[in-house]
N, C-alpha and C. Protein backbone atom coordinates (compact mmCIF):
# COMPACT_ATOMS: atom_id res chain seq x y z
N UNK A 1 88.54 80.62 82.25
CA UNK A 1 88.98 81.53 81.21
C UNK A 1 90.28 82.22 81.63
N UNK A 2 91.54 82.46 80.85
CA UNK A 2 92.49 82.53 80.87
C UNK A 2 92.51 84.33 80.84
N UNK A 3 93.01 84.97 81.47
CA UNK A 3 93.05 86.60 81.36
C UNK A 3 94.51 86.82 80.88
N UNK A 4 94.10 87.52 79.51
CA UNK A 4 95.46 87.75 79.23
C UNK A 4 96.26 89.06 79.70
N UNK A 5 95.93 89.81 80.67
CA UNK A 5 96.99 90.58 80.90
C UNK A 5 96.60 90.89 82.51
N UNK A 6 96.51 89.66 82.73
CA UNK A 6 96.47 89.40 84.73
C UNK A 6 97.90 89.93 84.98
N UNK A 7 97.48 90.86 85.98
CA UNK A 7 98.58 91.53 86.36
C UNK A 7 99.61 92.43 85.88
N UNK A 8 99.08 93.14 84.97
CA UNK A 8 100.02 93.64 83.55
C UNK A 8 99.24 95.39 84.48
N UNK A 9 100.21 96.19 84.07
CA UNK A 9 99.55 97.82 84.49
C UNK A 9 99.81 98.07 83.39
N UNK A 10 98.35 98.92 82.74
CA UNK A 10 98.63 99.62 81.19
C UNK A 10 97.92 100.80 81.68
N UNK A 11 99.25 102.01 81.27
CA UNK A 11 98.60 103.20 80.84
C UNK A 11 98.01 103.98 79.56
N UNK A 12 96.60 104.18 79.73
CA UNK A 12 96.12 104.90 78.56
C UNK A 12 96.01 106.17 78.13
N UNK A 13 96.61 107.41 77.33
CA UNK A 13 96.15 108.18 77.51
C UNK A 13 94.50 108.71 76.20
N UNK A 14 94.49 109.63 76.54
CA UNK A 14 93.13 109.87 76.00
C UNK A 14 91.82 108.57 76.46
N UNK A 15 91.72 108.48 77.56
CA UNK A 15 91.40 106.80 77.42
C UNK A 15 90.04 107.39 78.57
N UNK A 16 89.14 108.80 78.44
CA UNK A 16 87.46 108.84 78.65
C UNK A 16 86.80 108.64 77.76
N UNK A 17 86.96 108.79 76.40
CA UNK A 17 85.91 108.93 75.13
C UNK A 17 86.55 107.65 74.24
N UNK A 18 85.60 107.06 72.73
CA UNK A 18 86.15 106.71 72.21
C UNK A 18 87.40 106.02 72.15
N UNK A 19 88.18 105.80 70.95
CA UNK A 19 88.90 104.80 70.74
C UNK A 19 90.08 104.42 72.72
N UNK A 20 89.96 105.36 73.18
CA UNK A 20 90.97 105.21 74.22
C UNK A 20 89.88 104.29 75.35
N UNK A 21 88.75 104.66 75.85
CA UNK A 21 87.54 104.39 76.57
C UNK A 21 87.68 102.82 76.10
N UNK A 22 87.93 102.80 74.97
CA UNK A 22 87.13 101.21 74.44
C UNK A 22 88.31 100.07 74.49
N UNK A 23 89.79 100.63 75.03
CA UNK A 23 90.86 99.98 74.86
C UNK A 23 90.96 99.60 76.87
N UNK A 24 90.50 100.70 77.58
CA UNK A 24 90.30 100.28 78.78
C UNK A 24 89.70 99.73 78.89
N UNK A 25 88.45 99.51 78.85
CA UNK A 25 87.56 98.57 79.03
C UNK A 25 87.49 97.11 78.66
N UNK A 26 88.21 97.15 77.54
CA UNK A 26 88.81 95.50 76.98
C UNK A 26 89.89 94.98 77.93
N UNK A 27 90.84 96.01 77.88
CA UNK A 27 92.31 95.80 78.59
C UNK A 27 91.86 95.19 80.11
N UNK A 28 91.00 96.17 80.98
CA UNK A 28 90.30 95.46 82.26
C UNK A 28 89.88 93.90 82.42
N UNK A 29 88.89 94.04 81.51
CA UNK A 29 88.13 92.39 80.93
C UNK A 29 89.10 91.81 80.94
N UNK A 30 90.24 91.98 80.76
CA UNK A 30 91.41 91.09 80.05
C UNK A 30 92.52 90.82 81.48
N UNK A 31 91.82 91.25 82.63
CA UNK A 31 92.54 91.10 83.79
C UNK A 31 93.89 92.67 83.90
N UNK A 32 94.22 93.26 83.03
CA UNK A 32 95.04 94.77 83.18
C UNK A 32 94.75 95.51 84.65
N UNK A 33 95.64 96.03 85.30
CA UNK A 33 95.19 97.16 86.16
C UNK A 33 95.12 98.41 85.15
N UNK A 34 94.27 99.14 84.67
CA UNK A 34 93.96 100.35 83.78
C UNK A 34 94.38 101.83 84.43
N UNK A 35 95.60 102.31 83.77
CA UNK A 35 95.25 103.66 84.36
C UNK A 35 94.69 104.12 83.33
N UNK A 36 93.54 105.09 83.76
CA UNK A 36 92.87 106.07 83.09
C UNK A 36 93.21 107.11 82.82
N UNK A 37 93.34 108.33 82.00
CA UNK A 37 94.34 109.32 81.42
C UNK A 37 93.52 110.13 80.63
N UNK A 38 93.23 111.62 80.98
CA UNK A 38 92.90 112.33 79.85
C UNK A 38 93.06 113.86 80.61
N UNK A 39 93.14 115.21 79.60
CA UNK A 39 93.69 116.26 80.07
C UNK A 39 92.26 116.70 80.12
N UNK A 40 91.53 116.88 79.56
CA UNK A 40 89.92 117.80 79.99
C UNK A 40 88.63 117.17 80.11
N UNK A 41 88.50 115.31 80.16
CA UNK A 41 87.50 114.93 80.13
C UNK A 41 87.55 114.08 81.31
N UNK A 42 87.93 115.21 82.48
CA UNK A 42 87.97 114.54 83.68
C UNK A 42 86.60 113.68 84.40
N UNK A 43 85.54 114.40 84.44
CA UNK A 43 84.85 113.47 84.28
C UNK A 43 84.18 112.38 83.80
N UNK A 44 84.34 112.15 82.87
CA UNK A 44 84.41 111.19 81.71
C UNK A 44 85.09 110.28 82.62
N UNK A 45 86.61 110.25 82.66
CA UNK A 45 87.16 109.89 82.99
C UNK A 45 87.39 109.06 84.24
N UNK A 46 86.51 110.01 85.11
CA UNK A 46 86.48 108.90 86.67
C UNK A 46 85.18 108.27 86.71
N UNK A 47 84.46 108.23 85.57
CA UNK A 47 83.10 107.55 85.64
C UNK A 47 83.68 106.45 84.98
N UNK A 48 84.62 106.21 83.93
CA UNK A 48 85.21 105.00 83.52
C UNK A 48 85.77 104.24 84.68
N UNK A 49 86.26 104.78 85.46
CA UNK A 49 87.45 104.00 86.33
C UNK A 49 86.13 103.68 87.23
N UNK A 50 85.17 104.15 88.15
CA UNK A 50 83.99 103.93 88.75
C UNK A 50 83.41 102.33 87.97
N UNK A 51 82.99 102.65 86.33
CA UNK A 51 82.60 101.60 85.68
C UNK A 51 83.73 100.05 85.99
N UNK A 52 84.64 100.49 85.54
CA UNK A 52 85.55 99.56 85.17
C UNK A 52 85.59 98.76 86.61
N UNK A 53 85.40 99.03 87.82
CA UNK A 53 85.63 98.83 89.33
C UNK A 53 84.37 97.89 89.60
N UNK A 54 83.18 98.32 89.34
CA UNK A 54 81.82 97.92 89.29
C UNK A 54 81.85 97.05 88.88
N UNK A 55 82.15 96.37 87.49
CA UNK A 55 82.49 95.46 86.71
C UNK A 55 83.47 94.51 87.26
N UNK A 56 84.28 94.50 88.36
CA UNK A 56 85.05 94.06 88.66
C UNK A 56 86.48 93.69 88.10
N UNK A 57 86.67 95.07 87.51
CA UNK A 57 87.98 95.35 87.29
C UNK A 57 88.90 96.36 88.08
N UNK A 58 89.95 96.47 87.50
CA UNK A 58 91.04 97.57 88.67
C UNK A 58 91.55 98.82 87.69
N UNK A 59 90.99 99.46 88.39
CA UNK A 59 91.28 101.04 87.63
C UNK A 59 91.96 102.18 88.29
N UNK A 60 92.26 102.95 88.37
CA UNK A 60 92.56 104.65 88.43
C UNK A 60 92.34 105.25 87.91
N UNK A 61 92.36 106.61 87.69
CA UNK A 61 92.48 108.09 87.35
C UNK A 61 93.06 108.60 87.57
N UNK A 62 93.74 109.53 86.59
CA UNK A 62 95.42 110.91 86.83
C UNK A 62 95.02 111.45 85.85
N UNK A 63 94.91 112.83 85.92
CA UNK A 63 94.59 113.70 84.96
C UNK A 63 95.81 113.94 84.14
N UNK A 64 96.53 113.85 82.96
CA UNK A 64 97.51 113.63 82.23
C UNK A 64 97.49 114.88 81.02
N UNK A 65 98.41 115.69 81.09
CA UNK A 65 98.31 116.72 79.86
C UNK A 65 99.44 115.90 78.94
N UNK A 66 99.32 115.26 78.02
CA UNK A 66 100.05 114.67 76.77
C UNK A 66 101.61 115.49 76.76
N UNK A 67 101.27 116.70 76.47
CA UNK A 67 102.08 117.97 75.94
C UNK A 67 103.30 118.24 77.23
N UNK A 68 102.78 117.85 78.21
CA UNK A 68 103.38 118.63 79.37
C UNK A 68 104.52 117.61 80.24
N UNK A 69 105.74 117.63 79.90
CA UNK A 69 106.45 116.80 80.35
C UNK A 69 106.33 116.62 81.95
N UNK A 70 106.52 117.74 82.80
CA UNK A 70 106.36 117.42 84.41
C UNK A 70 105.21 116.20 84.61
N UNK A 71 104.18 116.25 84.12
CA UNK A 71 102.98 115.64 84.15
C UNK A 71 103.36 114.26 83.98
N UNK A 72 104.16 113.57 82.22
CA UNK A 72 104.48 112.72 82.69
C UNK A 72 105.31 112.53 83.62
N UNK A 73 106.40 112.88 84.16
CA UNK A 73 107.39 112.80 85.05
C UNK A 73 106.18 112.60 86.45
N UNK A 74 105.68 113.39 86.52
CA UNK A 74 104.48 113.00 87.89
C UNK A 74 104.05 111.56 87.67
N UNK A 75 103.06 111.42 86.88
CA UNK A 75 102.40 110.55 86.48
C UNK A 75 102.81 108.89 86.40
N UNK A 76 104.43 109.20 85.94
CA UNK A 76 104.88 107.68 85.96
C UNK A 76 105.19 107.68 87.23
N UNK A 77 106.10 108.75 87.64
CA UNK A 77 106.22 108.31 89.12
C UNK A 77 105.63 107.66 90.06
N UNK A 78 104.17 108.45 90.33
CA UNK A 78 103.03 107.86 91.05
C UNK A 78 103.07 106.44 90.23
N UNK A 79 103.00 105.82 89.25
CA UNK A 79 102.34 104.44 88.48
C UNK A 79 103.79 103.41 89.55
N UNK A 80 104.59 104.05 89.08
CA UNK A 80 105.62 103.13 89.65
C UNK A 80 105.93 103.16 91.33
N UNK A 81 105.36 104.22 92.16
CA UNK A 81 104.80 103.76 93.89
C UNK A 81 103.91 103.14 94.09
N UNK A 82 102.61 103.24 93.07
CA UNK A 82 101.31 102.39 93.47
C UNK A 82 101.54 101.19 93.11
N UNK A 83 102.59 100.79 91.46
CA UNK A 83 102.12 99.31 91.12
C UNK A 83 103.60 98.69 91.38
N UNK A 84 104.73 99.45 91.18
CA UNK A 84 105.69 99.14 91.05
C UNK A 84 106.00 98.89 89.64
N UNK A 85 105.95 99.35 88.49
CA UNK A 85 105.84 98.72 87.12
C UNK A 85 104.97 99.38 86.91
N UNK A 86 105.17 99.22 85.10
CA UNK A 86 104.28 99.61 83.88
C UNK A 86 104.38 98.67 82.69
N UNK A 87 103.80 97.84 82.34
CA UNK A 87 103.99 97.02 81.53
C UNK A 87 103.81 97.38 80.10
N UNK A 88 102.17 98.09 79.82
CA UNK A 88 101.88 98.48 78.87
C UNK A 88 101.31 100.10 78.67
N UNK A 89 101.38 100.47 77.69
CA UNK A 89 101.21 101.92 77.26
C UNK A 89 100.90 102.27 75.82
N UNK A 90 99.41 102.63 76.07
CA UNK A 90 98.63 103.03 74.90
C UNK A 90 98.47 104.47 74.84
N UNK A 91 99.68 105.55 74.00
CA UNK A 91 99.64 106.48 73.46
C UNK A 91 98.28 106.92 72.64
N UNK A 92 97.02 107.19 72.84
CA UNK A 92 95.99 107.19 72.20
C UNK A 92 95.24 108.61 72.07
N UNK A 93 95.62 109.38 73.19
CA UNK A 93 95.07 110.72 73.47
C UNK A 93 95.50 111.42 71.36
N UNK A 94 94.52 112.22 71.13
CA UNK A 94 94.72 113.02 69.81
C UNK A 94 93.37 113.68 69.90
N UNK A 95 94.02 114.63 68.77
CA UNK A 95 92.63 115.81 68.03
C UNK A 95 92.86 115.85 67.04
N UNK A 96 91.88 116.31 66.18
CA UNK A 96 92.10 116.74 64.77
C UNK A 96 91.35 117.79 64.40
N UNK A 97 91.77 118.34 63.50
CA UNK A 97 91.62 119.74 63.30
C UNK A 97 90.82 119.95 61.66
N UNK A 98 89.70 119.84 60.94
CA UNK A 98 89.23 120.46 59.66
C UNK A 98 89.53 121.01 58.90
N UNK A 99 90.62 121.32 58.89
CA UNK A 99 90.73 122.89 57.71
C UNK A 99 92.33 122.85 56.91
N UNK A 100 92.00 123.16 55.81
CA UNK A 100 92.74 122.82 54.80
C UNK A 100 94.17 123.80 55.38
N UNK A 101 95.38 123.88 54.63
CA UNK A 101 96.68 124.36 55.34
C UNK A 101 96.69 125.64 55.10
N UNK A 102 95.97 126.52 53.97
CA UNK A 102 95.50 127.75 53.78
C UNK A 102 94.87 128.46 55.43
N UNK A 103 93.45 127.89 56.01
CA UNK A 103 93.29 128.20 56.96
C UNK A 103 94.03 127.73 57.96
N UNK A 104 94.73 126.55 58.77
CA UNK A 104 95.08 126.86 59.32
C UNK A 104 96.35 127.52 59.98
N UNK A 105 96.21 127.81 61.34
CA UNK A 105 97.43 129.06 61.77
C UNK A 105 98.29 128.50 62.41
N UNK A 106 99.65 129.35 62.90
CA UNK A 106 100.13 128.61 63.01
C UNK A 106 100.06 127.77 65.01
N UNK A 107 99.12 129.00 65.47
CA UNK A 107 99.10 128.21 66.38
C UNK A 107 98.13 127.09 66.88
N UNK A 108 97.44 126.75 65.78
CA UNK A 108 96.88 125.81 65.62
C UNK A 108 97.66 124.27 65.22
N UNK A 109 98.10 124.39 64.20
CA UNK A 109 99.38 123.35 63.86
C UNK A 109 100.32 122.85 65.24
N UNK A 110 100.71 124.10 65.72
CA UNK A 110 101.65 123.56 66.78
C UNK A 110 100.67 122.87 67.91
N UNK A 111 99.57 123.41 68.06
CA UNK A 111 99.09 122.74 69.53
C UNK A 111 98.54 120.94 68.88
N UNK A 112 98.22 121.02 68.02
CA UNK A 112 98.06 119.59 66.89
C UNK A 112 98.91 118.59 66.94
N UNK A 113 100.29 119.60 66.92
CA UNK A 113 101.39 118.17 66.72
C UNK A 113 102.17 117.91 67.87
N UNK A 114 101.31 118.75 68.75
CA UNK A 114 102.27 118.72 70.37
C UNK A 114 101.36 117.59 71.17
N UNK A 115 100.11 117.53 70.67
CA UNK A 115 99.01 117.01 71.30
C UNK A 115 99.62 115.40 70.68
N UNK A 116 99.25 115.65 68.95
CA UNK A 116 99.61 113.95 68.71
C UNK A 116 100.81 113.94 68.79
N UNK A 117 101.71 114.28 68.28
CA UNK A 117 103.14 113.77 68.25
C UNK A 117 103.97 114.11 69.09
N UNK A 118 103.93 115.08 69.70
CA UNK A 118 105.18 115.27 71.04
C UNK A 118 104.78 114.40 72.66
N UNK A 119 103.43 114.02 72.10
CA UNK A 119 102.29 113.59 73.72
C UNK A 119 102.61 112.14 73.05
N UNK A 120 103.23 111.70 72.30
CA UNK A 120 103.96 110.24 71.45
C UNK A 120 104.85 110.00 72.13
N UNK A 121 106.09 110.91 71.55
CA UNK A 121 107.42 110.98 72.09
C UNK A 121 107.24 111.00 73.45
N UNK A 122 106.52 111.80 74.13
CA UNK A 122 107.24 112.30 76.01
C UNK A 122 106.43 110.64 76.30
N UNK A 123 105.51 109.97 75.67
CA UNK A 123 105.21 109.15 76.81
C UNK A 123 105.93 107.71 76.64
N UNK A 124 106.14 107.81 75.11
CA UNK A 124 107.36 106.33 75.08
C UNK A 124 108.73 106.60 75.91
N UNK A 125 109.06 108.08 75.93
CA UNK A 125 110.60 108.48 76.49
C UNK A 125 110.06 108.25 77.77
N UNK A 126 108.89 108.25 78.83
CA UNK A 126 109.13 108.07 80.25
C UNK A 126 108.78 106.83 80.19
N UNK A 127 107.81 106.25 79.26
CA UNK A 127 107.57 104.58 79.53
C UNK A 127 108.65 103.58 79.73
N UNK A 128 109.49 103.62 78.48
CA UNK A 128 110.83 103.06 78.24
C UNK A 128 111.55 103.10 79.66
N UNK A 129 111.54 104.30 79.84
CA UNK A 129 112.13 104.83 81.35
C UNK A 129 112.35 103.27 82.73
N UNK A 130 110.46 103.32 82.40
CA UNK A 130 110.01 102.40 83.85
C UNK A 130 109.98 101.44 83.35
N UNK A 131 109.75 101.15 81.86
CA UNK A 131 109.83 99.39 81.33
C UNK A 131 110.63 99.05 81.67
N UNK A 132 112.00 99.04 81.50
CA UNK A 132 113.16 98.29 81.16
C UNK A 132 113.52 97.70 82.38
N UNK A 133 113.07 98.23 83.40
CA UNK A 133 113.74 97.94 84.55
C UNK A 133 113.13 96.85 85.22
N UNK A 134 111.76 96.60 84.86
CA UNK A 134 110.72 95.69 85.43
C UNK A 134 111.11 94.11 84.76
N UNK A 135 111.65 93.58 84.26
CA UNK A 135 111.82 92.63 83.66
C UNK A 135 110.90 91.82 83.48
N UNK A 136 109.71 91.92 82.86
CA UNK A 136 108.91 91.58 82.27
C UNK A 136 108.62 91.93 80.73
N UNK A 137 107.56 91.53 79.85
CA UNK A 137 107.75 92.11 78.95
C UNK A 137 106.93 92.93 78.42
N UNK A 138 106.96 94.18 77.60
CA UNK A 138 106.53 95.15 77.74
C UNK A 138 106.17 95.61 76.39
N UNK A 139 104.97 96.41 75.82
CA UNK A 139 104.32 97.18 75.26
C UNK A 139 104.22 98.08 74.73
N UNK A 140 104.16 99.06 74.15
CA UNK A 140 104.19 100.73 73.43
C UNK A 140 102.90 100.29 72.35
N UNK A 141 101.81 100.96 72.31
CA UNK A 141 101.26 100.67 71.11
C UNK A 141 100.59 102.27 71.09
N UNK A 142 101.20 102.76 69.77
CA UNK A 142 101.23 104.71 69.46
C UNK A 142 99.63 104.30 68.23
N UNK A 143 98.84 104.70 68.60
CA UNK A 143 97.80 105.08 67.76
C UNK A 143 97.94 105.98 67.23
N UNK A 144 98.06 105.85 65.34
CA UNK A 144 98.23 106.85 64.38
C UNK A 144 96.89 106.41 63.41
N UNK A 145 97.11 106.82 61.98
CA UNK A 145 95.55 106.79 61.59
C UNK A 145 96.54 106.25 60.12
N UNK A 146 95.51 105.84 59.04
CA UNK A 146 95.43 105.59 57.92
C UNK A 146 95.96 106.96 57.08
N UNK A 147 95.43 108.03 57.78
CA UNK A 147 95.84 109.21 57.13
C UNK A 147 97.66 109.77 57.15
N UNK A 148 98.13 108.92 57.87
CA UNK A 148 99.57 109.34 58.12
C UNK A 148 99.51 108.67 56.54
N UNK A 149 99.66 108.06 55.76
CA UNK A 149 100.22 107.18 55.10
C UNK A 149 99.30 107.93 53.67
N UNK A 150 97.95 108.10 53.82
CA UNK A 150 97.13 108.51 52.59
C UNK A 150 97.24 109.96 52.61
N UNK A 151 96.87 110.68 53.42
CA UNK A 151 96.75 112.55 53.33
C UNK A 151 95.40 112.72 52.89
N UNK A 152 94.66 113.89 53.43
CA UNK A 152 93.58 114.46 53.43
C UNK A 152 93.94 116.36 53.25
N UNK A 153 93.53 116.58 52.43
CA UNK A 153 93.80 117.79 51.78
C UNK A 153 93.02 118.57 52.89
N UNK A 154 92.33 118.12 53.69
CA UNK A 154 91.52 119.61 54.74
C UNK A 154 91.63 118.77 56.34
N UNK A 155 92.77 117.88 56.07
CA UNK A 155 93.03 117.61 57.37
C UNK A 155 94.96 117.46 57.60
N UNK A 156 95.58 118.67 56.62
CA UNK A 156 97.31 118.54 56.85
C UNK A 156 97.85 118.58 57.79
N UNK A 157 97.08 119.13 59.35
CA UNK A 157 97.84 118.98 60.54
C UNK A 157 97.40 118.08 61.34
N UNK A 158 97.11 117.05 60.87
CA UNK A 158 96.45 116.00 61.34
C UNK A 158 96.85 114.37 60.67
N UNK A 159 96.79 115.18 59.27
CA UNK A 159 97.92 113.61 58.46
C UNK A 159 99.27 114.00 59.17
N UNK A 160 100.01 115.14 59.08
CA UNK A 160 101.37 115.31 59.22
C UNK A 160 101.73 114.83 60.58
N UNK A 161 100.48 114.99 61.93
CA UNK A 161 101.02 114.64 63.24
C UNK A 161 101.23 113.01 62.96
N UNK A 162 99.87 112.15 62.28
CA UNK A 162 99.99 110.62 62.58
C UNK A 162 101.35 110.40 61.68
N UNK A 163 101.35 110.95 60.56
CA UNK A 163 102.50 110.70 59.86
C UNK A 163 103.61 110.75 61.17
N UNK A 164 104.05 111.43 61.88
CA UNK A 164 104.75 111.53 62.50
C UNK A 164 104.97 110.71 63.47
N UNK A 165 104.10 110.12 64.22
CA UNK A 165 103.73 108.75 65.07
C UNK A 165 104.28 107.75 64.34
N UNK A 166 103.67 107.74 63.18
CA UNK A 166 104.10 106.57 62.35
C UNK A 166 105.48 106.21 62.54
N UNK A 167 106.22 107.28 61.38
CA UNK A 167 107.44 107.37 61.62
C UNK A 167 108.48 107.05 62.97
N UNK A 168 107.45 107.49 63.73
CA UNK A 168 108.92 107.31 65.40
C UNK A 168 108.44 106.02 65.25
N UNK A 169 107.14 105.12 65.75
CA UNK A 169 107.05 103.95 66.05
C UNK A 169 107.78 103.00 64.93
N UNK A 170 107.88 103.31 64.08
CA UNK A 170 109.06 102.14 63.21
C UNK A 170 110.64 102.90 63.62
């Protein structure tokens, strides 16, 4: 059986729970070295990379705040001493928030669109960084939702962030 991404390093963020969890775990199967990535579900998080190892795949853990540029600036750094390269990068970390634009405030909105959409931007701007140089070929895949495109009347800081994903990735 042919592994399609033998030897490929993909970073995930949001990647202990759900949709991010389930993209490592394929990506591994698939021969990937997985970094693992999330800002508060640290344990979560190193029980994946534990799993993924067990299984006989290749994993890590780096605790990653989306929002916080030093972090990536850390984060790729370290990717590019351990592997030398980054091939692929799954922007996946997000929240969403319930409440129609009446309730929410505004510092709710901002931590929303810093989480999905600025934790977008900082990680394609350092990925790009370490892609280009590796001459191989390389990846970005920004998880946004159906709702960027439709809108949900009690979820506006939450259509407006994927909307916003959307938008950069084209």
């Amino acid at each position: 059986m042919s592994l399609r991404l033998k030897n490929k390093v993909a970073l995930i963020t949001g990647a202990a729970v759900g949709i991010g969890k389930s993209h490592a775990e394929l990506f591994a199967k698939e021969g990937a070295i997985v970094i693992v990535t999330t800002r508060s579900k640290i344990e979560k998080g190193k029980k994946l990379v534990e799993k993924i190892i067990k299984n006989g795949g290749k994993a890590v853990f780096y605790k990653l705040d989306v929002t916080c540029e030093a972090d990536w600036v850390k984060v790729m750094n370290e990717v590019v001493v351990r592997y030398g390269k980054l091939n692929i990068l799954v922007n996946n970390a997000g929240v969403s928030l319930a409440k129609n634009i009446e309730e929410t405030s505004l510092k709710e909105w901002n931590s929303l669109m810093c989480i999905n959409s600025t934790g977008v931007f900082l990680g394609s701007k350092y990925a790009i960084e370490v892609m280009k140089v590796n001459d191989e070929l390389c990846s970005i895949i920004n998880i946004s939702s159906i709702d960027s495109i439709v809108g949900e009347a009690e979820l506006p800081a939450y259509c407006a962030s994927k909307g916003a994903v959307t938008s950069l990735t084209k």
